[in-house]
C-alpha atoms as a PDB file:
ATOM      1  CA  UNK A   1     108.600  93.961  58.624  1.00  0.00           C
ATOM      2  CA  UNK A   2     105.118  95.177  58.671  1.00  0.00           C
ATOM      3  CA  UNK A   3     104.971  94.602  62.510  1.00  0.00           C
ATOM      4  CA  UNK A   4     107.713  97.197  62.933  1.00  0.00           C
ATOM      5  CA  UNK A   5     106.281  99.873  60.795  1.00  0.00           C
ATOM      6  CA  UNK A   6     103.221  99.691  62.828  1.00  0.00           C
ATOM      7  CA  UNK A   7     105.146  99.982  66.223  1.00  0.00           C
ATOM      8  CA  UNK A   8     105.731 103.524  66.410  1.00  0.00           C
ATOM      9  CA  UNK A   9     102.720 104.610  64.492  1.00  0.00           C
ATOM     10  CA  UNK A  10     100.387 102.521  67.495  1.00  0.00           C
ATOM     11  CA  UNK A  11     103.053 104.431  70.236  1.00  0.00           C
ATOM     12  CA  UNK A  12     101.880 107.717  69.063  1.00  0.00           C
ATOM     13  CA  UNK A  13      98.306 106.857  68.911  1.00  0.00           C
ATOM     14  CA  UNK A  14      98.285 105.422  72.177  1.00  0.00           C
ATOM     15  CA  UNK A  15     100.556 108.542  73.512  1.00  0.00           C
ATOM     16  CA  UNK A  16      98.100 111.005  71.831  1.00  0.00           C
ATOM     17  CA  UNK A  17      94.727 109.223  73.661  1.00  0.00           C
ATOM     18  CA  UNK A  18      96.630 109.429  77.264  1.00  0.00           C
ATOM     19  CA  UNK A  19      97.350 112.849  76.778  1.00  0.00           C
ATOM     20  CA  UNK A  20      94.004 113.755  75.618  1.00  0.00           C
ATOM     21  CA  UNK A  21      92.176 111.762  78.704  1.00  0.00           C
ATOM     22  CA  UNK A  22      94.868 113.069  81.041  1.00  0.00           C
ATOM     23  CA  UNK A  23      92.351 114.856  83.365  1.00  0.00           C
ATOM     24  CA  UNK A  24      89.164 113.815  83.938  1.00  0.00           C
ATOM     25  CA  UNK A  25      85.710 115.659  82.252  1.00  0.00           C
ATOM     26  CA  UNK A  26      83.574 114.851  84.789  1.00  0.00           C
ATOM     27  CA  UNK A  27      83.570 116.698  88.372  1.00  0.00           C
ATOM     28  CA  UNK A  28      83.169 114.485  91.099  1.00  0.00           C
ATOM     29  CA  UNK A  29      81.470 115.249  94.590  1.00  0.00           C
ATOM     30  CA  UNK A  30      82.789 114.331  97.497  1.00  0.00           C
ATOM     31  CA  UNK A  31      80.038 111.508  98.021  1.00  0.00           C
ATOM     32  CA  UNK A  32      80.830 109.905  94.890  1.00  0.00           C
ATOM     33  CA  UNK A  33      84.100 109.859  95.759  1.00  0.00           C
ATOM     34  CA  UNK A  34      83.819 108.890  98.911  1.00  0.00           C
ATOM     35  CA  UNK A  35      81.563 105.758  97.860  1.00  0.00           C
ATOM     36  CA  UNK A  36      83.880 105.173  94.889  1.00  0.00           C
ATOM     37  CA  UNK A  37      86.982 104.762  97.407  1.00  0.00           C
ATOM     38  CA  UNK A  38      84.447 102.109  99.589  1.00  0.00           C
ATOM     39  CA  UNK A  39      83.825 100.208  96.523  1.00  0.00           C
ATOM     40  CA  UNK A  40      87.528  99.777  95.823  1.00  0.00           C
ATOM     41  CA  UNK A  41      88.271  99.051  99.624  1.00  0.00           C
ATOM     42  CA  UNK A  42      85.667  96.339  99.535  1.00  0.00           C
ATOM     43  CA  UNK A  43      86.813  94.994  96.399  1.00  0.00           C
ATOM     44  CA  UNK A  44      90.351  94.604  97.583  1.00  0.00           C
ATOM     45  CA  UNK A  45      88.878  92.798 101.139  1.00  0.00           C
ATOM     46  CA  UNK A  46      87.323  90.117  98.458  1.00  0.00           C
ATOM     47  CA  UNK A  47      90.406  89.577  96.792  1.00  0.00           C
ATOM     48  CA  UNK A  48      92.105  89.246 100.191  1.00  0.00           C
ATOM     49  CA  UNK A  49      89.719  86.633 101.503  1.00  0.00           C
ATOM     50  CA  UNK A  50      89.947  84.954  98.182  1.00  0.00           C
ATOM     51  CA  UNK A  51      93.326  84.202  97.856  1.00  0.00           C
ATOM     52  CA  UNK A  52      93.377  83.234 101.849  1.00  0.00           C
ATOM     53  CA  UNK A  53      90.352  80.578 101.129  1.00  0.00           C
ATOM     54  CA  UNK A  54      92.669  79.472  98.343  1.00  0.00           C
ATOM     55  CA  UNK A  55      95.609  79.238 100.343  1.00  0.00           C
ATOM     56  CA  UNK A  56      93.871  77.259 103.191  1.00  0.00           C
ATOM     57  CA  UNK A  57      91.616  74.567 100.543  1.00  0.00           C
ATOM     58  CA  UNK A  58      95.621  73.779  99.308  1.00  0.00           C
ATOM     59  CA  UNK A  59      96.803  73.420 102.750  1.00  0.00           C
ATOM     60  CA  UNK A  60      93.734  71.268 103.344  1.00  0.00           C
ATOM     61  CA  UNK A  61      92.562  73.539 105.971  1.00  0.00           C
ATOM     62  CA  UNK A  62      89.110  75.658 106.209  1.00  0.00           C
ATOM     63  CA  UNK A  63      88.106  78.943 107.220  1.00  0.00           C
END
């Protein structure tokens, strides 16, 4: 019972912090973004070769 009392209560709180972060506070240049977007694509090429390496030690193959 207690669970369900606290349900809605942590819905609004959680509704009223995404709605207060909504838009960002701190402005951005374009470098920052730009390196920010290269971090992100380099992260996801990790991941990539990652899981392939995985894929390929099950198979009993190598890269």
């Amino acid at each position: 019972m207690a669970d369900e009392k606290r349900k809605p209560f942590l819905g609004a709180r959680f509704a009223e912090i995404n709605r207060r972060y909504r838009t960002p506070r701190i402005a951005t240049t374009p470098v920052v973004r730009f390196a920010l977007l290269a971090l992100r694509v380099y992260l996801i090429a990790l991941v990539i070769l990652l899981v392939v390496k995985f894929i390929l030690v099950l198979k009993g193959g190598a890269l």
